[in-house]
Every structure is written in structure tokens, then in C-alpha cells.
C-alpha atoms as a PDB file:
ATOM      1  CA  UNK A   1       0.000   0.000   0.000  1.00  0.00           C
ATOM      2  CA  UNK A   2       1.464   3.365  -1.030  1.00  0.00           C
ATOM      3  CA  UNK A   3       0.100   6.893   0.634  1.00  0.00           C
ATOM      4  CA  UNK A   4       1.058  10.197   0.985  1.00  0.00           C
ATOM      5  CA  UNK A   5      -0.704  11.874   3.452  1.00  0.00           C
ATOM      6  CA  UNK A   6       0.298  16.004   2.830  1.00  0.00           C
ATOM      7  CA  UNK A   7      -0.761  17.105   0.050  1.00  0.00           C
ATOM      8  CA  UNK A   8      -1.171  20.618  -1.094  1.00  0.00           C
ATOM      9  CA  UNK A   9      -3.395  22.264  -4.069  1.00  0.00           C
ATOM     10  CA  UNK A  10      -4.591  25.296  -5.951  1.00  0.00           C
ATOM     11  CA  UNK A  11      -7.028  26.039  -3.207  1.00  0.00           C
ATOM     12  CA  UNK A  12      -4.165  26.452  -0.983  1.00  0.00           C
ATOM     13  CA  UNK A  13      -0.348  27.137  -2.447  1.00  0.00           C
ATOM     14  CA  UNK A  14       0.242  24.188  -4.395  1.00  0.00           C
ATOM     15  CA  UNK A  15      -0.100  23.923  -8.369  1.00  0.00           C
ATOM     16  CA  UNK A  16      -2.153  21.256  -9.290  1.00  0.00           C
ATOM     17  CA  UNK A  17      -6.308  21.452  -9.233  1.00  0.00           C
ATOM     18  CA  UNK A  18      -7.637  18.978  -6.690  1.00  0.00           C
ATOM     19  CA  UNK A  19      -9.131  16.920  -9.548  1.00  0.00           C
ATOM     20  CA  UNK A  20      -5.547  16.932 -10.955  1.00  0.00           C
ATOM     21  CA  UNK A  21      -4.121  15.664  -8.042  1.00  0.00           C
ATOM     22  CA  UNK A  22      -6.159  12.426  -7.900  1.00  0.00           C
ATOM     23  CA  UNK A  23      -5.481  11.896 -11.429  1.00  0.00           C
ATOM     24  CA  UNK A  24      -2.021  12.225 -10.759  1.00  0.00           C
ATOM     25  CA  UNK A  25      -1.831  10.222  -7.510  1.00  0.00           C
ATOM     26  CA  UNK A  26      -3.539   7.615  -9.578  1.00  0.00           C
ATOM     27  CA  UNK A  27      -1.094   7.495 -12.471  1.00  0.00           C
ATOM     28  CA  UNK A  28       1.280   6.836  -9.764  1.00  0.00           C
ATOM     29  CA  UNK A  29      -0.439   3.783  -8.222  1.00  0.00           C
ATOM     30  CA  UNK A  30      -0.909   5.101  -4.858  1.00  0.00           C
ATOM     31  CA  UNK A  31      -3.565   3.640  -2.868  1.00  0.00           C
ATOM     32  CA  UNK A  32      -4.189   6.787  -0.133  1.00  0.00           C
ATOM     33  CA  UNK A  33      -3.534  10.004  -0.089  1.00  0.00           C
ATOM     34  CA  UNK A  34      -4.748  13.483   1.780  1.00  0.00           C
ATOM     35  CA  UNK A  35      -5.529  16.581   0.794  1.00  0.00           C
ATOM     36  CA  UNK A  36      -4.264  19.192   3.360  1.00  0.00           C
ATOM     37  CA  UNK A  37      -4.616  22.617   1.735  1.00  0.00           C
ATOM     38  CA  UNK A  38      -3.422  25.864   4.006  1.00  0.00           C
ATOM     39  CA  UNK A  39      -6.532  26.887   6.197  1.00  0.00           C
ATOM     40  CA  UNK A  40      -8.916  25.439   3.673  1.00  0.00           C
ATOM     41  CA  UNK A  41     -10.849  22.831   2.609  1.00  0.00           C
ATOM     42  CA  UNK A  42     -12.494  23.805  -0.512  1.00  0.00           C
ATOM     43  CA  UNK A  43     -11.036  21.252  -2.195  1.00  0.00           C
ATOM     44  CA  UNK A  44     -12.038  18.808  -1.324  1.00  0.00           C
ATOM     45  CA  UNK A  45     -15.543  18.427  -2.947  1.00  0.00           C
ATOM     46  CA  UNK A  46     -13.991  18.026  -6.186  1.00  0.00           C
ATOM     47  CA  UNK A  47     -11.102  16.009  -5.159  1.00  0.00           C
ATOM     48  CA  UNK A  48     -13.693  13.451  -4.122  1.00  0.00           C
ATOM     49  CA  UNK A  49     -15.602  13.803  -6.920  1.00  0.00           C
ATOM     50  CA  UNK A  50     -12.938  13.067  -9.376  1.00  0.00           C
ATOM     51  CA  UNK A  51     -11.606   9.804  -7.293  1.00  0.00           C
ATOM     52  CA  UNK A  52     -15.019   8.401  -8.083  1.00  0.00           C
ATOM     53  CA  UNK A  53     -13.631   7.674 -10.968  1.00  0.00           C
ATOM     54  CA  UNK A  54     -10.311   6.027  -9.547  1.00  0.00           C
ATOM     55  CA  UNK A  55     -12.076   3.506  -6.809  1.00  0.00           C
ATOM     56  CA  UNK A  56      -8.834   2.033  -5.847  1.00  0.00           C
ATOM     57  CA  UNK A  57      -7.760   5.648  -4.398  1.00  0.00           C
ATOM     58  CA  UNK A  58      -9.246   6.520  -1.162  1.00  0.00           C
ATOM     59  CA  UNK A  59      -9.024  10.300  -0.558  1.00  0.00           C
ATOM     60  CA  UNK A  60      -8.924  11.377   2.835  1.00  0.00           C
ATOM     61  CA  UNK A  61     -10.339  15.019   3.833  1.00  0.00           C
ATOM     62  CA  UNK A  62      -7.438  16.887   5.402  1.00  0.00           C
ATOM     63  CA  UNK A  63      -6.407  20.303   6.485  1.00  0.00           C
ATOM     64  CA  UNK A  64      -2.875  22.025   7.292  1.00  0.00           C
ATOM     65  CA  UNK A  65      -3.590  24.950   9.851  1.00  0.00           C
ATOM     66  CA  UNK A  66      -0.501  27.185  10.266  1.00  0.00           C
ATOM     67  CA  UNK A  67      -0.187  28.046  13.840  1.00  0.00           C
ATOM     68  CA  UNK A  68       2.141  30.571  16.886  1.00  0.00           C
ATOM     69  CA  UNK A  69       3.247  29.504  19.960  1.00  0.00           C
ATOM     70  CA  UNK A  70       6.921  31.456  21.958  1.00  0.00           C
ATOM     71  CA  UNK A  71       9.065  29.293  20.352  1.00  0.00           C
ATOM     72  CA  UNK A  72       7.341  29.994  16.589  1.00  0.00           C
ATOM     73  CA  UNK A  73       5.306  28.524  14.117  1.00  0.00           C
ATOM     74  CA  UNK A  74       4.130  25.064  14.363  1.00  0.00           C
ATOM     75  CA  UNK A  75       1.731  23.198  12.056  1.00  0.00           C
ATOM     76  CA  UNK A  76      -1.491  21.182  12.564  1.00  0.00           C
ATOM     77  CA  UNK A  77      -2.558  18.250  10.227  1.00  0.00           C
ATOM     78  CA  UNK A  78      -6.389  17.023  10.358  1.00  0.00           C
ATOM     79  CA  UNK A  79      -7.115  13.738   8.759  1.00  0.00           C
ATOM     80  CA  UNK A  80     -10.978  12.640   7.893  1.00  0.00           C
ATOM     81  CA  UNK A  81     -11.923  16.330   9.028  1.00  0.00           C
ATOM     82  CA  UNK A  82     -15.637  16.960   8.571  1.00  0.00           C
ATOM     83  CA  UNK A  83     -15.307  19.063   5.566  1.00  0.00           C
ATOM     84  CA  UNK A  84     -19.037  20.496   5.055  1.00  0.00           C
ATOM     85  CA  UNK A  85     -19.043  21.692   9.234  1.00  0.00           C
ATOM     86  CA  UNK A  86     -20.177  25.608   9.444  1.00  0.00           C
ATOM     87  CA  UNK A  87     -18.045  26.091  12.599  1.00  0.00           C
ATOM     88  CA  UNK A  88     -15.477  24.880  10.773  1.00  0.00           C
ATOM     89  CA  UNK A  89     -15.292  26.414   7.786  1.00  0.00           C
ATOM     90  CA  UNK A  90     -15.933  29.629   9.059  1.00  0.00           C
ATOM     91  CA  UNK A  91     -12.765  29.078  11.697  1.00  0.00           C
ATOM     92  CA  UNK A  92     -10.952  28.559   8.381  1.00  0.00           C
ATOM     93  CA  UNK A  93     -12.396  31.493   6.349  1.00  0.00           C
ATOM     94  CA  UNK A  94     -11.283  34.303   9.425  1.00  0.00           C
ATOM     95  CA  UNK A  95      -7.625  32.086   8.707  1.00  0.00           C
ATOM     96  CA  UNK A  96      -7.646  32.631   5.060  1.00  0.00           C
ATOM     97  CA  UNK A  97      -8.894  36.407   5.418  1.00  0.00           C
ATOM     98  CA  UNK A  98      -5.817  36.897   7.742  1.00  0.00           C
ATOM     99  CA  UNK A  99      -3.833  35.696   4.478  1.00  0.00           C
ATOM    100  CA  UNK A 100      -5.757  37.813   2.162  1.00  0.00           C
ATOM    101  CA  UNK A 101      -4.706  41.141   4.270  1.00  0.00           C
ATOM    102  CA  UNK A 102      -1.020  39.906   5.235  1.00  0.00           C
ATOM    103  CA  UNK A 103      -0.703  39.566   1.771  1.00  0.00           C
ATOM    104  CA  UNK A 104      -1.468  43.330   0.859  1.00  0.00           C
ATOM    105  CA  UNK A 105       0.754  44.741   3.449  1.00  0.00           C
ATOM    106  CA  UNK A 106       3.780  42.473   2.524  1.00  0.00           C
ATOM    107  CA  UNK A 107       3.512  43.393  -1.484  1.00  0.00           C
ATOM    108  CA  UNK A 108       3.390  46.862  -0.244  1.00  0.00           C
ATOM    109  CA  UNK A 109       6.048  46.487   2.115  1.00  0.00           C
ATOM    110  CA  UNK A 110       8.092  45.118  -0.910  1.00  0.00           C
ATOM    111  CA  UNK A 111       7.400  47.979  -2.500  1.00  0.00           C
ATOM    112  CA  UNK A 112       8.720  50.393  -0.511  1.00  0.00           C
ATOM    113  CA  UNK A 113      12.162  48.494  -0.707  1.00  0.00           C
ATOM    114  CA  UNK A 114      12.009  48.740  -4.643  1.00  0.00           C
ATOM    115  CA  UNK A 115      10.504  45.452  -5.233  1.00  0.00           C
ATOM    116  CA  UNK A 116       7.616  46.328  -7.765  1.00  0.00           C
ATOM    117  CA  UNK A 117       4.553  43.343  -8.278  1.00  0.00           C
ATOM    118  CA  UNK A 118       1.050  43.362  -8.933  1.00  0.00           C
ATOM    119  CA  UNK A 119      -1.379  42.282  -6.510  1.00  0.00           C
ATOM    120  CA  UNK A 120      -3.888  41.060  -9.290  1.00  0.00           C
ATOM    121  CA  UNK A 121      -0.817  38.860 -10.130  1.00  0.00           C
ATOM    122  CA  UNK A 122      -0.717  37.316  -6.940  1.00  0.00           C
ATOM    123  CA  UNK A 123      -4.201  36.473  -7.058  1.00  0.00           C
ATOM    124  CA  UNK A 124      -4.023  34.915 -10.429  1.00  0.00           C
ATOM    125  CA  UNK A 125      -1.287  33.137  -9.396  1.00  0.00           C
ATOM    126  CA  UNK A 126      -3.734  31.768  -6.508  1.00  0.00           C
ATOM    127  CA  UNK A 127      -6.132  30.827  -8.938  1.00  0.00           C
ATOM    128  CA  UNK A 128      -9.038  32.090  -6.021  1.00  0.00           C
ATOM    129  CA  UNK A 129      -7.274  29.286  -3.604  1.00  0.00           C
ATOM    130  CA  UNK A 130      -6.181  30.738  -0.257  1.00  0.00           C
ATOM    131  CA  UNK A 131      -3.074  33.414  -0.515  1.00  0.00           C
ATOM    132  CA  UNK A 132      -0.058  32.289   0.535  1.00  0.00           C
ATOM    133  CA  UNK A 133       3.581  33.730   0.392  1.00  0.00           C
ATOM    134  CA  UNK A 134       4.534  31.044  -2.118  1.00  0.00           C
ATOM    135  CA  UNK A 135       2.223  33.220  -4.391  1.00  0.00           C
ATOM    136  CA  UNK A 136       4.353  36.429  -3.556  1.00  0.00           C
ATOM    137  CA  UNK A 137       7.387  34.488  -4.101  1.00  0.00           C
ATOM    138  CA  UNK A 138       6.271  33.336  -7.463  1.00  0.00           C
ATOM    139  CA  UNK A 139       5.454  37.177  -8.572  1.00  0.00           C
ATOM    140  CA  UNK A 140       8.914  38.151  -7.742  1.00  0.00           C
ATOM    141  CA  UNK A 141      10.415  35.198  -9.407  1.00  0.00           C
ATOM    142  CA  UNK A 142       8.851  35.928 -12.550  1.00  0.00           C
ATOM    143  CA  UNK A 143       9.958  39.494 -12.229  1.00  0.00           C
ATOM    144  CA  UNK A 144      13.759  38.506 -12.116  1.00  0.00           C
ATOM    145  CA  UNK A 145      14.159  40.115  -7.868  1.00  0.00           C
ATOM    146  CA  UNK A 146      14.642  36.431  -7.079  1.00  0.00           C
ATOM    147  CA  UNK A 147      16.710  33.769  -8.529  1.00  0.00           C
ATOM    148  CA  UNK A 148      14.623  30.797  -6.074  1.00  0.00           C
ATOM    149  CA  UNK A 149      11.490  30.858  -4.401  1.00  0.00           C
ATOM    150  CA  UNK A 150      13.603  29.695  -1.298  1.00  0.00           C
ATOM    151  CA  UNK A 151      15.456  33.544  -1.763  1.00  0.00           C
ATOM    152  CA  UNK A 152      12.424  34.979  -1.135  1.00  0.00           C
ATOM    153  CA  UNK A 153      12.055  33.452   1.616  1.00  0.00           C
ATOM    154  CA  UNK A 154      15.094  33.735   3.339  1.00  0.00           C
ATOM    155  CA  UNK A 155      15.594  37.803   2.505  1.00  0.00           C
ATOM    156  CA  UNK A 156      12.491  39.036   2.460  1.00  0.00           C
ATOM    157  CA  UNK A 157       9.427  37.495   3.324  1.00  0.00           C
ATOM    158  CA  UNK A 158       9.807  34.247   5.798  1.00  0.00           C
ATOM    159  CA  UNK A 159       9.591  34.980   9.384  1.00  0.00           C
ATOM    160  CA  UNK A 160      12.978  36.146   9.830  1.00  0.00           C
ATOM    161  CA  UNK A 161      12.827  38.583   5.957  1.00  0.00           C
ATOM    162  CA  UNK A 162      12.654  42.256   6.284  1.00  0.00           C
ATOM    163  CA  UNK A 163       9.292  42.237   4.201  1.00  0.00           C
ATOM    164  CA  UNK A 164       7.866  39.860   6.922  1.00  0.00           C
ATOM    165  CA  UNK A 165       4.461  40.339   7.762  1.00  0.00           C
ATOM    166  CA  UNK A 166       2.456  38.891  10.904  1.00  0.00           C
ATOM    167  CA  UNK A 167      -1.085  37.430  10.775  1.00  0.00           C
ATOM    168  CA  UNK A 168      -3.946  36.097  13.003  1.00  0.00           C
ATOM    169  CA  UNK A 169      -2.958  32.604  13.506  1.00  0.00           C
ATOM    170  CA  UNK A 170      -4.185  30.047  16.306  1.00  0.00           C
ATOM    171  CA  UNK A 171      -2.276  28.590  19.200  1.00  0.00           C
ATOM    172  CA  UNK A 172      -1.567  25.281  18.271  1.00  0.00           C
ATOM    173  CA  UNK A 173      -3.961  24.020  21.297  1.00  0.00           C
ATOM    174  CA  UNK A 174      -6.738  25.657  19.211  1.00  0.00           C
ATOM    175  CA  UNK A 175      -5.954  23.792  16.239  1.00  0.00           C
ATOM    176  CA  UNK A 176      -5.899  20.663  17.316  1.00  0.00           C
ATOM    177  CA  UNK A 177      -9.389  21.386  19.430  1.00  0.00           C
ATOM    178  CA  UNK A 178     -10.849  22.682  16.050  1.00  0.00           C
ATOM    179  CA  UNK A 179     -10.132  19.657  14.035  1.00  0.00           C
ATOM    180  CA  UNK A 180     -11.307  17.208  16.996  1.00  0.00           C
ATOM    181  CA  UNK A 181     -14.560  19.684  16.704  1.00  0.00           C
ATOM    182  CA  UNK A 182     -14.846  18.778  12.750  1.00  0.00           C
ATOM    183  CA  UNK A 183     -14.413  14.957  14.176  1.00  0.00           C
ATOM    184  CA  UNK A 184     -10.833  14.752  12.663  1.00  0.00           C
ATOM    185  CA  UNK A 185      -7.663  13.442  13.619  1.00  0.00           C
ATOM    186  CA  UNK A 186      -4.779  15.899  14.471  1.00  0.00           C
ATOM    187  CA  UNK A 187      -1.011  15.662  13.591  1.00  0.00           C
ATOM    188  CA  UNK A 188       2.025  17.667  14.699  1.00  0.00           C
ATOM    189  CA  UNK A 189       3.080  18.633  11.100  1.00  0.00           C
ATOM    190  CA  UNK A 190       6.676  17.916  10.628  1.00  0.00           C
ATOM    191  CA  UNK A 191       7.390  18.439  13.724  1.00  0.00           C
ATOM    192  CA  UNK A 192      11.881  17.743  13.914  1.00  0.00           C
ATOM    193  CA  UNK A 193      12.885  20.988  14.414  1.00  0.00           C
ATOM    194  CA  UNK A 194      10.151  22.189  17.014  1.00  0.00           C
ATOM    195  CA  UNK A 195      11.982  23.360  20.097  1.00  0.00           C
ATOM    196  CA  UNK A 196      10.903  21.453  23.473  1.00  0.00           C
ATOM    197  CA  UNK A 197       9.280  18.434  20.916  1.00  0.00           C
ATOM    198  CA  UNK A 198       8.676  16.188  24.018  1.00  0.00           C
ATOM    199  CA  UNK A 199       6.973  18.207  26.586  1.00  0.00           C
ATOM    200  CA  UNK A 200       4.894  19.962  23.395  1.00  0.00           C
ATOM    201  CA  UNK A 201       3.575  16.430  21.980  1.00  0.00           C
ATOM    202  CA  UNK A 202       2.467  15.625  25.696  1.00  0.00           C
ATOM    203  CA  UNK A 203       0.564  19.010  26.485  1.00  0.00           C
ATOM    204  CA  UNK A 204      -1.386  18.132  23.415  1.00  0.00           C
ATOM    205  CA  UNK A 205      -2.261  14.569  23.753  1.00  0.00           C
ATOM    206  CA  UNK A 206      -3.763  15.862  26.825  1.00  0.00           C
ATOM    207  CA  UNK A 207      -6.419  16.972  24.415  1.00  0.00           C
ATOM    208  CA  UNK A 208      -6.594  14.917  21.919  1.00  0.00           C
ATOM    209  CA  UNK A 209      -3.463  14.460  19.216  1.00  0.00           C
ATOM    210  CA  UNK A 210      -3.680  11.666  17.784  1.00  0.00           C
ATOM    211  CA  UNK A 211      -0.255  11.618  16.378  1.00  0.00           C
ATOM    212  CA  UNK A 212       2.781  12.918  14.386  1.00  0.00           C
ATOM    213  CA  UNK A 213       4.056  13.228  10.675  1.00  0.00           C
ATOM    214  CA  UNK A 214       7.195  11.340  11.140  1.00  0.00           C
ATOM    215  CA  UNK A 215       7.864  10.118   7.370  1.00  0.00           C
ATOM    216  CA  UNK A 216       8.718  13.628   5.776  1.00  0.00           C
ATOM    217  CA  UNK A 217      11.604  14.330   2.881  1.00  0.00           C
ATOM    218  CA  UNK A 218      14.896  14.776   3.955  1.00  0.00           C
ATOM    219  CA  UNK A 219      14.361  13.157   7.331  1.00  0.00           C
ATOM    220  CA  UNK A 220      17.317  10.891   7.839  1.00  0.00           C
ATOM    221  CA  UNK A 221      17.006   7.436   9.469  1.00  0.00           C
ATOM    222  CA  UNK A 222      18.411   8.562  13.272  1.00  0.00           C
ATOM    223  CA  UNK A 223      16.132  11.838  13.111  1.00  0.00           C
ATOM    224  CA  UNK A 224      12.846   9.307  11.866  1.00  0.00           C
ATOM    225  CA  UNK A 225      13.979   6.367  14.919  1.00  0.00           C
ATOM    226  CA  UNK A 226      13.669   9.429  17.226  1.00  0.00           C
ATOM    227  CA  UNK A 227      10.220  11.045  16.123  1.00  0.00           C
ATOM    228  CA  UNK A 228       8.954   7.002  16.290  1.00  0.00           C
ATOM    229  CA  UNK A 229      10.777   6.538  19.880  1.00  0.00           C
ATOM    230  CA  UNK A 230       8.135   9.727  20.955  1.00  0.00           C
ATOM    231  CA  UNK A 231       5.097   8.369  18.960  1.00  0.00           C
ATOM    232  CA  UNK A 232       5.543   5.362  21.045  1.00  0.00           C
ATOM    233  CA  UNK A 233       6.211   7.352  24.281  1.00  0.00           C
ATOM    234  CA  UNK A 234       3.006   8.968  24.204  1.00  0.00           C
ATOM    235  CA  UNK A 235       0.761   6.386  22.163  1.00  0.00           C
ATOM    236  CA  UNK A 236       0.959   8.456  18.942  1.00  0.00           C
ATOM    237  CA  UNK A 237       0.425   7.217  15.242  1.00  0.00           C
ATOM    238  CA  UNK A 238       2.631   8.116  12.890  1.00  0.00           C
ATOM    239  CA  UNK A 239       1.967   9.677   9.761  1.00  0.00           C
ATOM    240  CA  UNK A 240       4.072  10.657   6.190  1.00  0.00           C
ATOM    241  CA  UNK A 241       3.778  12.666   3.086  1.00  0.00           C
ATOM    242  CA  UNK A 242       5.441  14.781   0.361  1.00  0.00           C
ATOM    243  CA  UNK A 243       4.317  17.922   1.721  1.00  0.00           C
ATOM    244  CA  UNK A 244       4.386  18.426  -2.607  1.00  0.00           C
ATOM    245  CA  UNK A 245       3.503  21.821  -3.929  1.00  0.00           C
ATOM    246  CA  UNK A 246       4.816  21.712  -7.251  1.00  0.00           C
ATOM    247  CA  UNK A 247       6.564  24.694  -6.831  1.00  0.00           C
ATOM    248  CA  UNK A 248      10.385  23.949  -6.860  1.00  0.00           C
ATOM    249  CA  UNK A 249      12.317  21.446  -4.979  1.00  0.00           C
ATOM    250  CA  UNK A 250      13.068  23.885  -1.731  1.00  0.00           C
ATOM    251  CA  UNK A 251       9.268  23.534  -0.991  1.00  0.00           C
ATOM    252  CA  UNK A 252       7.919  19.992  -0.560  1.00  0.00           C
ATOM    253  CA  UNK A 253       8.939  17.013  -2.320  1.00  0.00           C
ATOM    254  CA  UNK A 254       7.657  14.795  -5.164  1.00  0.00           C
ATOM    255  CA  UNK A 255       4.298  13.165  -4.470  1.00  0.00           C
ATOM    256  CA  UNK A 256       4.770   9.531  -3.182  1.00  0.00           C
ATOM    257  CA  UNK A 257       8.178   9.968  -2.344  1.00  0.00           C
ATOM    258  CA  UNK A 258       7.590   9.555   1.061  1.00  0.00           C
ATOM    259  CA  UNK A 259       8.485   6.270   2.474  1.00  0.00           C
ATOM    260  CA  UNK A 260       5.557   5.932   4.438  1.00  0.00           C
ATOM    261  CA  UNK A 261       4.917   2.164   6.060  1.00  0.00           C
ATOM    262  CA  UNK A 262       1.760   0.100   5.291  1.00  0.00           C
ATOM    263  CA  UNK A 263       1.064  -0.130   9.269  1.00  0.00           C
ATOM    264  CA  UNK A 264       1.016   4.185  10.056  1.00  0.00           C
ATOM    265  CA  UNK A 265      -1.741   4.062   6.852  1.00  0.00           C
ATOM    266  CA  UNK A 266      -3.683   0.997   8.216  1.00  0.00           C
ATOM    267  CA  UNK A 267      -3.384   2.085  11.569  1.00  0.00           C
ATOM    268  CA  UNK A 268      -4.944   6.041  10.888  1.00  0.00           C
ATOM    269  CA  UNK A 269      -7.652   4.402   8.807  1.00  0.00           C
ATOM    270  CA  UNK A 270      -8.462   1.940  11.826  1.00  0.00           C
ATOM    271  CA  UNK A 271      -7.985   4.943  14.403  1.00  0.00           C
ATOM    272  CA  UNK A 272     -10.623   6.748  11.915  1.00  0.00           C
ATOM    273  CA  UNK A 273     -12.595   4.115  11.409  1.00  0.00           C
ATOM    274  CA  UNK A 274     -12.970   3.874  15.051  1.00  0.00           C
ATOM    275  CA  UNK A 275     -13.849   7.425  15.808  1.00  0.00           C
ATOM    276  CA  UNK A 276     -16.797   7.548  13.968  1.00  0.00           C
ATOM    277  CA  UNK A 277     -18.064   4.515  15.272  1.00  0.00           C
ATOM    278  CA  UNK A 278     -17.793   6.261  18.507  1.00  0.00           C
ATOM    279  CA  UNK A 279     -19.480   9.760  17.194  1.00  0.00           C
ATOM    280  CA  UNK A 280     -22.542   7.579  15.461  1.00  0.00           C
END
């Protein structure tokens, strides 16, 4: 059984439609996969639509939420989210509004460092899919300020750039008690290089993780023993995936190319399976 459980589309930052993605995940012969778009889950109507067609693909409704806490950003996963809940898409739309307006101030703050793009770019380039940076990046690319997407980053507009621009995010607590809200399953997103891992992965499976991306690219063997040493330590599943965009290769990885064992799938689909006999 091949998955890949992260995912992202055009209604978040990534560039393939969610009914291309199936196809594509298809043509590849995996068996699962998620769809975890930024602070949205609009598509995932269509992605499930289209795998009616492939009936040996099971697509799983998922959702990355970007989130703060003092030691900086961390990421949520929800797997088998309740995708049609009011409460939770509105949680998501206030997210993807944040976006919208960091998104303004940061091509304006480009601006007034001589960095010239059009914000009806960006938007095309989001193809009416949440806004993201990537998006930003992608303008300035295609203007010739950039010679990677990963230089934007790194100068100007990831956490540390001088065109950096906060937004309204949720504490990762929040997160996780939205998703369990929209009956899902919550992941630490790849979670190696999150300061005081340990004692973080036990405050929230105090309320409710279910478990932690583990099987991400570029994760070497001694840094994947350790993130499986803490799954066990606090009754975790694990979970894997690309993280593909599409973009370039400094921002996710190849779909499928996660090396994702046939127990972590079986054993979220079980842990799924089981949750909604418990919520019927």
C-alpha cells in the first residue's frame, strides 16, 4: 500500500487542481492520499468527486492549519476532518482572510524596498485558492528580484525577511481542538525541528493528538527512529507525506516519495474508522 498523506493544491499554495491531483496520484499507483490545503478545505468536494472515478484511491479530507506559539510557528494536520461543518469552515475562512490582508501589506512592504509586483498577479497566481507567500514568491520570481522561491524566503518574506508580515494565527492548542470539533484526527506537522518536541507532543495529547508526521523528505534514518521513539512514548500514530507543492524542490517534495509504512496508513484508517463509530 502506497500513501502520501500532505498534500497541497490550488485552493491552498500548491499547483495542481484537486481533480488533478487524484489523477495524478492515480497514475502513480498510490492507494491513499490526503488533501491538506493551508486553512482550507475547498477542495475537497472536487477532489472526491474526481476519485469516483479512480475507486482504488481513497481520498482522505485533510487540512494544514498554520499556527504561533513562543518558540514559533508550528503546524497542525487534520485527517478525515468533517469538511461540510459551518463552525469549521468559518474558523478557516477568518484564517484565510488573515492571508488575504497579510498579503497586501507584505507586497506593499516590498514595494517600498524597490521590489515592484502586482497584486492582481498574486491572485491569479492563486487561482481564487487561499493566498499564501509562495504566491508572492512566485510574482517576484517571474519578475527577475529572485533567482529561487527559497530567496524569497530567506531575505524578504519568511519569518525572519525584512518584508515579513504577521497574521492572526491560532495557538496550536486551538488547532488541534478545532479539528477534533470537525471529528478529525490531528497531527504535529513535521514536527523535527520544534523546540521542546517532548513536553509539546504531551501538552497536546492531553487533548486529543492523535499523532505525528514522522515520514517527511529529507528526514534521515536517526532523526525518523527518534520522532517514532516519541510516537511510542506517548501512544501516537505516525503519519508521512510529500508535503508536494509543485513549486520547486526547496518547498515539498515529489508526491509519493515519502516512504511511508503500510502499518502508520492501516493504523490512521483503523484509528478513523474507530472514531466515527464512537461519534454515530
Amino acid at each position: 500500500m502506497k500513501a502520501d498523506l500532505h498534500l497541497h493544491t490550488t485552493a491552498s499554495d500548491g499547483i495542481l487542481s484537486p481533480q488533478e491531483m487524484v489523477q495524478k496520484a492515480s497514475q502513480l499507483g498510490l492507494d491513499v492520499i490526503a488533501i491538506t490545503d493551508h486553512d482550507s478545505v475547498n477542495g475537497i468536494p472536487s477532489a472526491l468527486e474526481t476519485a469516483k472515478s479512480f475507486p482504488q484511491l481513497l481520498v482522505i479530507p485533510g487540512v494544514e492549519i498554520s499556527t504561533d506559539m513562543p518558540q514559533g510557528w508550528v503546524h497542525i494536520l487534520g485527517y478525515f476532518v468533517d469538511y461540510r461543518d459551518s463552525e469549521f469552515n468559518h474558523a478557516l475562512e477568518e484564517l484565510r482572510n488573515s492571508r488575504y490582508e497579510r498579503g497586501l501589506k507584505i507586497v506593499a512592504r516590498l514595494a517600498d524596498l524597490g521590489i515592484d509586483i502586482d497584486w492582481e498577479r498574486v491572485l491569479a497566481l492563486a487561482s481564487g485558492g487561499t493566498i499564501g507567500r509562495p504566491h508572492i514568491a512566485q510574482a517576484m520570481l517571474e519578475r527577475g528580484y529572485i533567482a529561487s522561491l527559497q530567496e524569497a524566503f530567506t531575505k524578504y518574506i519568511g519569518n525572519e525577511g525584512i518584508a515579513h508580515v504577521e497574521r492572526k494565527k491560532l495557538t496550536p492548542t486551538e488547532a488541534v481542538e478545532l479539528i477534533i470539533k470537525a471529528n478529525g484526527l490531528p497531527f504535529i506537522a513535521h514536527p523535527a525541528d520544534i523546540k521542546y518536541l517532548d513536553s509539546f507532543a504531551h501538552q497536546l495529547k492531553q487533548i486529543g493528538l492523535a499523532g505525528i508526521e514522522i515520514y517527511y523528505p529529507h528526514y534521515s534514518p536517526s532523526k525518523i527512529a527518534r520522532l517514532k521513539a516519541l510516537a511510542k512514548k506517548y501512544d501516537l500514530i505516525t503519519s508521512g507525506g510529500s508535503d508536494y507543492h509543485g513549486l520547486d524542490n526547496t518547498i515539498g517534495a515529489d508526491i509519493g516519495s515519502a516512504d511511508l509504512p503500510q502499518e502508520a496508513i492501516e493504523q490512521l484508517i483503523s484509528l478513523a474508522e474507530q472514531r466515527r463509530m464512537v461519534n454515530t
